[in-house]
C-alpha atoms as a PDB file:
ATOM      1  CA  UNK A   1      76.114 112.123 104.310  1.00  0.00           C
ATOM      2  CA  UNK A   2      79.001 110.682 105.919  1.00  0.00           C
ATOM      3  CA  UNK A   3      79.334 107.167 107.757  1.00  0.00           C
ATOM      4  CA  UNK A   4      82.126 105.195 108.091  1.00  0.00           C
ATOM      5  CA  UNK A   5      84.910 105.986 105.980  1.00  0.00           C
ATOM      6  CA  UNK A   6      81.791 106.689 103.016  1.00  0.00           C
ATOM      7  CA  UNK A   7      80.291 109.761 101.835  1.00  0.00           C
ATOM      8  CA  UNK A   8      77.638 109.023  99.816  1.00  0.00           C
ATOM      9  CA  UNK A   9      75.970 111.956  96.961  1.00  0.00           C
ATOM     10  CA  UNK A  10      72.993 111.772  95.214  1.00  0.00           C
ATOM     11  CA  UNK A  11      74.409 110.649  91.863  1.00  0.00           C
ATOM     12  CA  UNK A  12      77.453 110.688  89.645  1.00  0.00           C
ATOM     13  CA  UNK A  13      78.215 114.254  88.990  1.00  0.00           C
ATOM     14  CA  UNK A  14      78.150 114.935  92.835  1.00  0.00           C
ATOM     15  CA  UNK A  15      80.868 112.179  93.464  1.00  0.00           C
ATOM     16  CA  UNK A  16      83.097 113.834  90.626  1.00  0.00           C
ATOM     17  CA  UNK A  17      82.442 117.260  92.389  1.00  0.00           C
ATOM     18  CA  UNK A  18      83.152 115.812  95.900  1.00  0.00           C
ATOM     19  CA  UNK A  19      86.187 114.040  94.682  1.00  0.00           C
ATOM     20  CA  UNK A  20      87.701 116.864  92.853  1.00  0.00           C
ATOM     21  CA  UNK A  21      87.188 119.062  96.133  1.00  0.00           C
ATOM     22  CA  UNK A  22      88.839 116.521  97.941  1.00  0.00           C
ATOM     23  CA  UNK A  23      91.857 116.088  95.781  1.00  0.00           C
ATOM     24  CA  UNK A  24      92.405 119.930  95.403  1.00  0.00           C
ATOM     25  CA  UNK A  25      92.368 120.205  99.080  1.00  0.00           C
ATOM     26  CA  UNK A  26      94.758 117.343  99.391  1.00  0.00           C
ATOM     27  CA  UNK A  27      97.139 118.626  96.688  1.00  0.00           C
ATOM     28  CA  UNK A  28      97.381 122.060  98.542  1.00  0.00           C
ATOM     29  CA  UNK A  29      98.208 120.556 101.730  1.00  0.00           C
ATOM     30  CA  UNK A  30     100.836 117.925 100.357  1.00  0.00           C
ATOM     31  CA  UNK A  31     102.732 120.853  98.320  1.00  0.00           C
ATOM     32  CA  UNK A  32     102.738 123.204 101.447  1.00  0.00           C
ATOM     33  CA  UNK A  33     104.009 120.803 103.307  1.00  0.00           C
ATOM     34  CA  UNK A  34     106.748 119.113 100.886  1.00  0.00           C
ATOM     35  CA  UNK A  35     106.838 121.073  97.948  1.00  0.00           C
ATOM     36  CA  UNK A  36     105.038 118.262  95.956  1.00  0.00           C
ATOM     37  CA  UNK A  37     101.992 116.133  95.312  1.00  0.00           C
ATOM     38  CA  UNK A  38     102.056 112.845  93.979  1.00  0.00           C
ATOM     39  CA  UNK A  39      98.915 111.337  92.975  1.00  0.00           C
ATOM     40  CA  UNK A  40      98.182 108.164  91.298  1.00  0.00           C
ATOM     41  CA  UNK A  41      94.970 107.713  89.365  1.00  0.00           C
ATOM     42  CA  UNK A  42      92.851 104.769  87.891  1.00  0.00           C
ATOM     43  CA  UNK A  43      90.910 104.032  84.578  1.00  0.00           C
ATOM     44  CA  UNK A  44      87.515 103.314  84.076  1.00  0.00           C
ATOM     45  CA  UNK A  45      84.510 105.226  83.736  1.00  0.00           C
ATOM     46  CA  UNK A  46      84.153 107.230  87.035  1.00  0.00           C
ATOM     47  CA  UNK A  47      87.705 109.659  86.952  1.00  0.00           C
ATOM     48  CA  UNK A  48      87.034 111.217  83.785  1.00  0.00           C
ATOM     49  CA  UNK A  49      84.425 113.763  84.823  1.00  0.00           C
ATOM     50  CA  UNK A  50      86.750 114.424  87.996  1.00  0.00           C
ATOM     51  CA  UNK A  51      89.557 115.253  86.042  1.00  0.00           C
ATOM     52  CA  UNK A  52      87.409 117.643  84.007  1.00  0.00           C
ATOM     53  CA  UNK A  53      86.166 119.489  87.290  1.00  0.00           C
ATOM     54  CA  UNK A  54      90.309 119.166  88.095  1.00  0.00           C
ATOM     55  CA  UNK A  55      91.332 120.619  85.128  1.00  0.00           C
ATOM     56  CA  UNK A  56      89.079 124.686  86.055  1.00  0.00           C
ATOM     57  CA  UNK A  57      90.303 125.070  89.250  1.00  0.00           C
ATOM     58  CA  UNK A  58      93.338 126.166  90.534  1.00  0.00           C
ATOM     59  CA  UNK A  59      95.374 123.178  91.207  1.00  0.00           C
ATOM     60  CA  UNK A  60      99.089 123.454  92.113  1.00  0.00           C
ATOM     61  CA  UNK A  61      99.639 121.794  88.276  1.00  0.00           C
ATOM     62  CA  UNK A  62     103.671 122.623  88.598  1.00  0.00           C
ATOM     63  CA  UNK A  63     104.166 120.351  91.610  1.00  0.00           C
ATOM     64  CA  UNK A  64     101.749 117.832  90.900  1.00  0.00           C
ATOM     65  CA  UNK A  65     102.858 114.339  89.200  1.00  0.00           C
ATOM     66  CA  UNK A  66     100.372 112.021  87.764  1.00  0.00           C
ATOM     67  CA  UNK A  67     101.306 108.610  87.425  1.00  0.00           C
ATOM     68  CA  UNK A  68      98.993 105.254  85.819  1.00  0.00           C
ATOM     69  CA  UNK A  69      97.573 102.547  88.196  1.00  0.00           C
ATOM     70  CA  UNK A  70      97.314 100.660  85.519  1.00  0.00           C
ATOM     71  CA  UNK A  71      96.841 101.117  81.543  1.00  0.00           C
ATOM     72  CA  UNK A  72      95.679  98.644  78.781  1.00  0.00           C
ATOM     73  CA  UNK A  73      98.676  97.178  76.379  1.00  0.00           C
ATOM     74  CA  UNK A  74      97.501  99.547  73.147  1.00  0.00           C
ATOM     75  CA  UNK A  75      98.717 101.900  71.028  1.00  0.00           C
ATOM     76  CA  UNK A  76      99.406 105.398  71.613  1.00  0.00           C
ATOM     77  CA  UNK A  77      95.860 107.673  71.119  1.00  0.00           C
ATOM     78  CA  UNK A  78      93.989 103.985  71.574  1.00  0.00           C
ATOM     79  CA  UNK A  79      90.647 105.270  72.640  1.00  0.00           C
ATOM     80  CA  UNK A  80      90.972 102.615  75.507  1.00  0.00           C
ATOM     81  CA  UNK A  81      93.538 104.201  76.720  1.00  0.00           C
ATOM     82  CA  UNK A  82      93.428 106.228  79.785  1.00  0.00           C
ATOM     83  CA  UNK A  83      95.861 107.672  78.843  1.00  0.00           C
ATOM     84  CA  UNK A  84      94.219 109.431  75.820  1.00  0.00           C
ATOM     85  CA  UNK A  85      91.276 110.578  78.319  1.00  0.00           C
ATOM     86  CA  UNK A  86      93.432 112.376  80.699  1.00  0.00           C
ATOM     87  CA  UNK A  87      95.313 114.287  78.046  1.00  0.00           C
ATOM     88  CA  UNK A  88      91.670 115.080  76.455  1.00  0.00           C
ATOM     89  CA  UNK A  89      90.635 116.210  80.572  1.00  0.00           C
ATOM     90  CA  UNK A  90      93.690 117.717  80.908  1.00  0.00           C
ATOM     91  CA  UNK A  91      94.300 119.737  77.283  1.00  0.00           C
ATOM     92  CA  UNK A  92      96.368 122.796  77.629  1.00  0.00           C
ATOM     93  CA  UNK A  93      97.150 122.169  80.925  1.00  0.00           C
ATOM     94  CA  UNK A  94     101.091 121.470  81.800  1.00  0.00           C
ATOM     95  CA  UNK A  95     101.805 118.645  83.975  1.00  0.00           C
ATOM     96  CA  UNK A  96     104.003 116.206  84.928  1.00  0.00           C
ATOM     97  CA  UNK A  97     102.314 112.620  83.707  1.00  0.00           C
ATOM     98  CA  UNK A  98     103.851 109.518  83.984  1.00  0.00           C
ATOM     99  CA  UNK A  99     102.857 107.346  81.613  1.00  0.00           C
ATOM    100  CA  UNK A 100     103.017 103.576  81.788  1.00  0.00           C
ATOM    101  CA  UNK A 101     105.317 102.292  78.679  1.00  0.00           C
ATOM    102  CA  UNK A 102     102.279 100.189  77.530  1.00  0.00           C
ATOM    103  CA  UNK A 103     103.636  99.964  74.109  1.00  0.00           C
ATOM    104  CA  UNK A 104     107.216  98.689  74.445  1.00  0.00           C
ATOM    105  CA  UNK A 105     108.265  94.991  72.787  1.00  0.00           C
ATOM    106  CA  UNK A 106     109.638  93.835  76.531  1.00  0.00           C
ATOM    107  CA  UNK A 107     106.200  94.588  78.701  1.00  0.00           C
ATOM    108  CA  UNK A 108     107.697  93.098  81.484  1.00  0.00           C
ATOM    109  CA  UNK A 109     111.136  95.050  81.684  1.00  0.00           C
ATOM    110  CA  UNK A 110     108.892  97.957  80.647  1.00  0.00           C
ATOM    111  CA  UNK A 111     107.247  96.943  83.686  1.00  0.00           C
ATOM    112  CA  UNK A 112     110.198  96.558  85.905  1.00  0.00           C
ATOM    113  CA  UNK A 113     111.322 100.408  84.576  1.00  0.00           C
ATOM    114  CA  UNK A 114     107.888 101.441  85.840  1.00  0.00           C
ATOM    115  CA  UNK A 115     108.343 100.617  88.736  1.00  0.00           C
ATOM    116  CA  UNK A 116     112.061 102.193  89.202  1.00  0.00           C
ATOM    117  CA  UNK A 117     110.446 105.764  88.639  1.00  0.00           C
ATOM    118  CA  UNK A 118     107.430 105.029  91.905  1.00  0.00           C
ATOM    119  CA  UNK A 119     108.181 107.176  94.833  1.00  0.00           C
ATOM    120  CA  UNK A 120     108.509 105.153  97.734  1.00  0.00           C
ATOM    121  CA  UNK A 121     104.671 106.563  98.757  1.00  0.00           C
ATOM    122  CA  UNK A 122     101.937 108.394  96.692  1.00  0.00           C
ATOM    123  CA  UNK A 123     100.347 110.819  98.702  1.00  0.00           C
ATOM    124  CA  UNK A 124      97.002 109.775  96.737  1.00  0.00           C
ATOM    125  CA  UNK A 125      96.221 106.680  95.153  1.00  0.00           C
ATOM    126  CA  UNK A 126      92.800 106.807  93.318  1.00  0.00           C
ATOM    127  CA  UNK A 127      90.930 103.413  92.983  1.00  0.00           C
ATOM    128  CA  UNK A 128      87.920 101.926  91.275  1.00  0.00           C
ATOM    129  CA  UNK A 129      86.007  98.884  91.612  1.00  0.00           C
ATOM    130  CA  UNK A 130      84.330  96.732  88.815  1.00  0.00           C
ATOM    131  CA  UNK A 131      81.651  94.549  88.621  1.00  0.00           C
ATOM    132  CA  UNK A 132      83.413  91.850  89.220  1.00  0.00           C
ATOM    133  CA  UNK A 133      85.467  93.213  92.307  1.00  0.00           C
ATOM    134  CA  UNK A 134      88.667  93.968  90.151  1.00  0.00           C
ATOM    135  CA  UNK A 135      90.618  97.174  91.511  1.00  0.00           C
ATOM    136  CA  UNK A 136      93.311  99.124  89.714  1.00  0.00           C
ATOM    137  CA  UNK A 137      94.188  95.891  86.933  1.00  0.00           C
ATOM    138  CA  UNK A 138      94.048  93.439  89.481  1.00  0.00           C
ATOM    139  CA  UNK A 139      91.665  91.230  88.596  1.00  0.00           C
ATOM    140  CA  UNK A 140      89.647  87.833  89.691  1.00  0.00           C
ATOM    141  CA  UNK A 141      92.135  84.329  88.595  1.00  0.00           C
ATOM    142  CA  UNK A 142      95.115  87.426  87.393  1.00  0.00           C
ATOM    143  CA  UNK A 143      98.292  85.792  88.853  1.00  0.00           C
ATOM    144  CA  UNK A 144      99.394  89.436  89.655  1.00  0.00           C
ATOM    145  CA  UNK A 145      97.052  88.872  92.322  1.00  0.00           C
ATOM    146  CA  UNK A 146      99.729  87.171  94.203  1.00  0.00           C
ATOM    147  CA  UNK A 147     102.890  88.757  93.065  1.00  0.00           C
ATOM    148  CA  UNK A 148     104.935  90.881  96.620  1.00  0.00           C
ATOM    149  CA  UNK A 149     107.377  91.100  95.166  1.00  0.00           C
ATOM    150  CA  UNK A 150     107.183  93.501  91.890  1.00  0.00           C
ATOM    151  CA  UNK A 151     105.775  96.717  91.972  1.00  0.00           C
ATOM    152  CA  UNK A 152     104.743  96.762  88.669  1.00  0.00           C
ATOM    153  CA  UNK A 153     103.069  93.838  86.366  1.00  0.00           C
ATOM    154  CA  UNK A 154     101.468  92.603  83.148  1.00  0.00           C
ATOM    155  CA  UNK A 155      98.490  90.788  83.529  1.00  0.00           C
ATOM    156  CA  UNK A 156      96.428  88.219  80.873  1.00  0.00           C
ATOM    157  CA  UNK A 157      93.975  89.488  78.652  1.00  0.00           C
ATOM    158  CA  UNK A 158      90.613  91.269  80.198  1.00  0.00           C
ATOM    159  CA  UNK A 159      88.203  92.682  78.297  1.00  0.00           C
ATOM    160  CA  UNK A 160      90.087  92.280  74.825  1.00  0.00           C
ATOM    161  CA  UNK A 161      93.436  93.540  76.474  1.00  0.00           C
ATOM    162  CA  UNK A 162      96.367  92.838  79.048  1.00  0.00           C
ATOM    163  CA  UNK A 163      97.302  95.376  80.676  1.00  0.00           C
ATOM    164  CA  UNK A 164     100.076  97.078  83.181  1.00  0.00           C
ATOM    165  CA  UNK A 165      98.712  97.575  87.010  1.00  0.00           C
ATOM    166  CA  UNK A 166     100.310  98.306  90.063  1.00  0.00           C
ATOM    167  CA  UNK A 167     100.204  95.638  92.371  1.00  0.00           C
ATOM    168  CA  UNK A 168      98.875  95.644  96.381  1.00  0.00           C
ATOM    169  CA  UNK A 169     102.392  96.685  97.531  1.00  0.00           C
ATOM    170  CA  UNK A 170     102.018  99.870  96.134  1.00  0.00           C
ATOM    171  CA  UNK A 171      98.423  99.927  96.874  1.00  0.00           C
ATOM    172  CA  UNK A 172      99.265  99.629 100.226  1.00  0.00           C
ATOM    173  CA  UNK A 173     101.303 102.120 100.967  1.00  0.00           C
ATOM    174  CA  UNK A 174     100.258 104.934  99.866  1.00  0.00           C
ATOM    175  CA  UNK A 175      99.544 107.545 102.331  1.00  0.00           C
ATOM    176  CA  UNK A 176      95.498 107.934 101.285  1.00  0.00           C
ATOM    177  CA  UNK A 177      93.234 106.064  98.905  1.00  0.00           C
ATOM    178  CA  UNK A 178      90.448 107.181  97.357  1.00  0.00           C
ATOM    179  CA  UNK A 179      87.539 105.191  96.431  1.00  0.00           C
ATOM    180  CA  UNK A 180      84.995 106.059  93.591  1.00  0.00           C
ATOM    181  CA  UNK A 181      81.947 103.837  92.922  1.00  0.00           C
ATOM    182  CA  UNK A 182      79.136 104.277  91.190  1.00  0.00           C
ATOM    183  CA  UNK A 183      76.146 102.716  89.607  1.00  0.00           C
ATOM    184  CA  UNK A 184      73.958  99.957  90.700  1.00  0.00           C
ATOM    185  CA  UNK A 185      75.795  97.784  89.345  1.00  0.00           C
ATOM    186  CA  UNK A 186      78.492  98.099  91.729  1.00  0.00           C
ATOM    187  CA  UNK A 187      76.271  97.398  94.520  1.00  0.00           C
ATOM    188  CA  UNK A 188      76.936  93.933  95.574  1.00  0.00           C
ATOM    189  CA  UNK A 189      80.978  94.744  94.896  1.00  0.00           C
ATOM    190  CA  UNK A 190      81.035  97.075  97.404  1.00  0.00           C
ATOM    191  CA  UNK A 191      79.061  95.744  99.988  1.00  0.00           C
ATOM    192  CA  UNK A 192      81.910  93.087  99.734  1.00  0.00           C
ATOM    193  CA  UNK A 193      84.504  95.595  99.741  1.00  0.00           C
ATOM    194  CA  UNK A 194      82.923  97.841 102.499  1.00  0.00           C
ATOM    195  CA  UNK A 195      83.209  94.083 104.126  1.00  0.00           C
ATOM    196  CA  UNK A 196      86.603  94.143 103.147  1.00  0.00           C
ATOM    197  CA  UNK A 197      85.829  90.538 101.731  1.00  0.00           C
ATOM    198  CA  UNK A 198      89.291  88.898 100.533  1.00  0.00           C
ATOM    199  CA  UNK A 199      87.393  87.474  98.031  1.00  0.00           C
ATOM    200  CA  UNK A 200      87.378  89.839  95.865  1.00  0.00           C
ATOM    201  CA  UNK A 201      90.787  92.002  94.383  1.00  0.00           C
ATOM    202  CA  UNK A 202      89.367  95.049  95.991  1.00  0.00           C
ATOM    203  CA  UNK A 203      88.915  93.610  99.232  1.00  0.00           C
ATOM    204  CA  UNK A 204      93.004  92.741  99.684  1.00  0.00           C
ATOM    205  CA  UNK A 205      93.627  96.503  99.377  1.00  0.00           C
ATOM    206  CA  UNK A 206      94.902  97.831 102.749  1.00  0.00           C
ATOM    207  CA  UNK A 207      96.197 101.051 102.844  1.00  0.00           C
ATOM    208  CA  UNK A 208      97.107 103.492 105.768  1.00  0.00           C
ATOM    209  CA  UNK A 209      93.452 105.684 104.969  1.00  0.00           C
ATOM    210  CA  UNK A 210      90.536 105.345 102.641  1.00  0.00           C
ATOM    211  CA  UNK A 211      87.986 107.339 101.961  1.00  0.00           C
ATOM    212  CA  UNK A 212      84.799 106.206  99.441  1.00  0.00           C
ATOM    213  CA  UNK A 213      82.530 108.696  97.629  1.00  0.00           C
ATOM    214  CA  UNK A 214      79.920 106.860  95.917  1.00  0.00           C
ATOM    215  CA  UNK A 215      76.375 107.067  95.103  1.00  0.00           C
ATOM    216  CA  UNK A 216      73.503 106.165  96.328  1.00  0.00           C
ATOM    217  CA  UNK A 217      72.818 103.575  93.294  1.00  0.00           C
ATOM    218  CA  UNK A 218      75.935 102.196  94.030  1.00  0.00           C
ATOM    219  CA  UNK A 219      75.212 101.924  97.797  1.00  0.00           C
ATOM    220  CA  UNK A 220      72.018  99.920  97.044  1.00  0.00           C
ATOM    221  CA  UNK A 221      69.784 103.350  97.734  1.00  0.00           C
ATOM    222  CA  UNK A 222      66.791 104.899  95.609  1.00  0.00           C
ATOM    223  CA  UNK A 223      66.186 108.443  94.874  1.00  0.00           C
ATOM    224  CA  UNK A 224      62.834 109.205  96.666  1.00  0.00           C
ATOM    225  CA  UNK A 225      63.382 113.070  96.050  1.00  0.00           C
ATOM    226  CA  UNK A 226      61.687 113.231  92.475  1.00  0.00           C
END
């Protein structure tokens, strides 16, 4: 099912098969046409499986570079990292990550270096949405919220951690962003994003395209096939 920039799948396995298809397809186009494809991808709980699917098929690995939206200040191997699930995704696989210096002393001219190393537009920036609305580590009160300006910041502590996001600039202009929601959860978060309600981080994201693949949970839906 497709409507309005949405495709919607049956459950959470479908929208990490339908977004894998859809990156592979976009990575094979972007390297045919400039030798490269640079993708940016988000945390949470939705990517992982993705990545997984990602990591048996026949991506172009040698001109791909990964880079962090955003990464929780922790140590190296922190199992809140997402860092430490993409290398567990992405084992034996070589490819060019760039990692967000989460653990240097100076987070903000860590921050600033970042930012130095961001092509002037990903071809693909993946994006998630939380509960509470919060996109990439932009989240509800943050002052990064309001930083265009910087490219790169630190926010306060979320969940037990600050952390290093990418801020709407770079959200912006990317060339495609890709939306994955699921859950019930998410339900009334993306009816305000889908509303592209500026009350919420996720709903001051404006880029050139989006697509969302979510679920039907997340879109409010029941399964009525069992």
């Amino acid at each position: 099912m497709n409507h309005d920039g949405i495709e919607v799948c049956l459950d959470a396995e479908q929208v990490a098969s339908r977004a894998a298809d859809f990156i592979y397809d976009m990575a094979q186009r972007s390297v045919a046409k400039s030798g490269s494809f640079r993708f940016a991808f988000s945390g949470g709980s939705t990517p992982w499986r993705m990545f997984e699917l990602l990591a048996a098929m026949r991506m172009p690995w040698d001109a791909t570079e990964l880079y962090q939206v955003d990464e929780r200040i922790a140590p190296d191997g922190d199992p809140e990292r997402n860092l430490t699930h993409l290398l567990q995704c992405l084992e034996g696989i070589s490819v060019s990550i760039n990692a967000m210096p989460v653990t240097s002393a100076n987070l903000d001219a860590a921050a600033a270096t970042y930012a130095s190393q961001l092509p002037t537009a990903f071809e693909l920036v993946h994006l998630g949405l939380g509960v509470d609305g919060h996109t990439a580590s932009l989240l509800p009160g943050d002052p990064l919220l309001d930083e265009t300006r910087a490219l790169v910041g630190i926010t306060g502590t979320y969940q037990g951690h600050r952390r290093m996001s990418l801020t709407f600039p770079v959200l912006d202009a990317a060339d495609q962003v890709l939306w994955l929601v699921t859950g019930a959860e998410k339900s009334s978060a993306l009816e305000k994003l889908r509303a592209g309600d500026t009350s919420i981080p996720a709903g001051r994201v404006h880029p050139r395209r989006s697509l969302m693949i979510v679920d039907k949970a997340a879109l409010g839906e029941r399964d009525t096939t069992a």
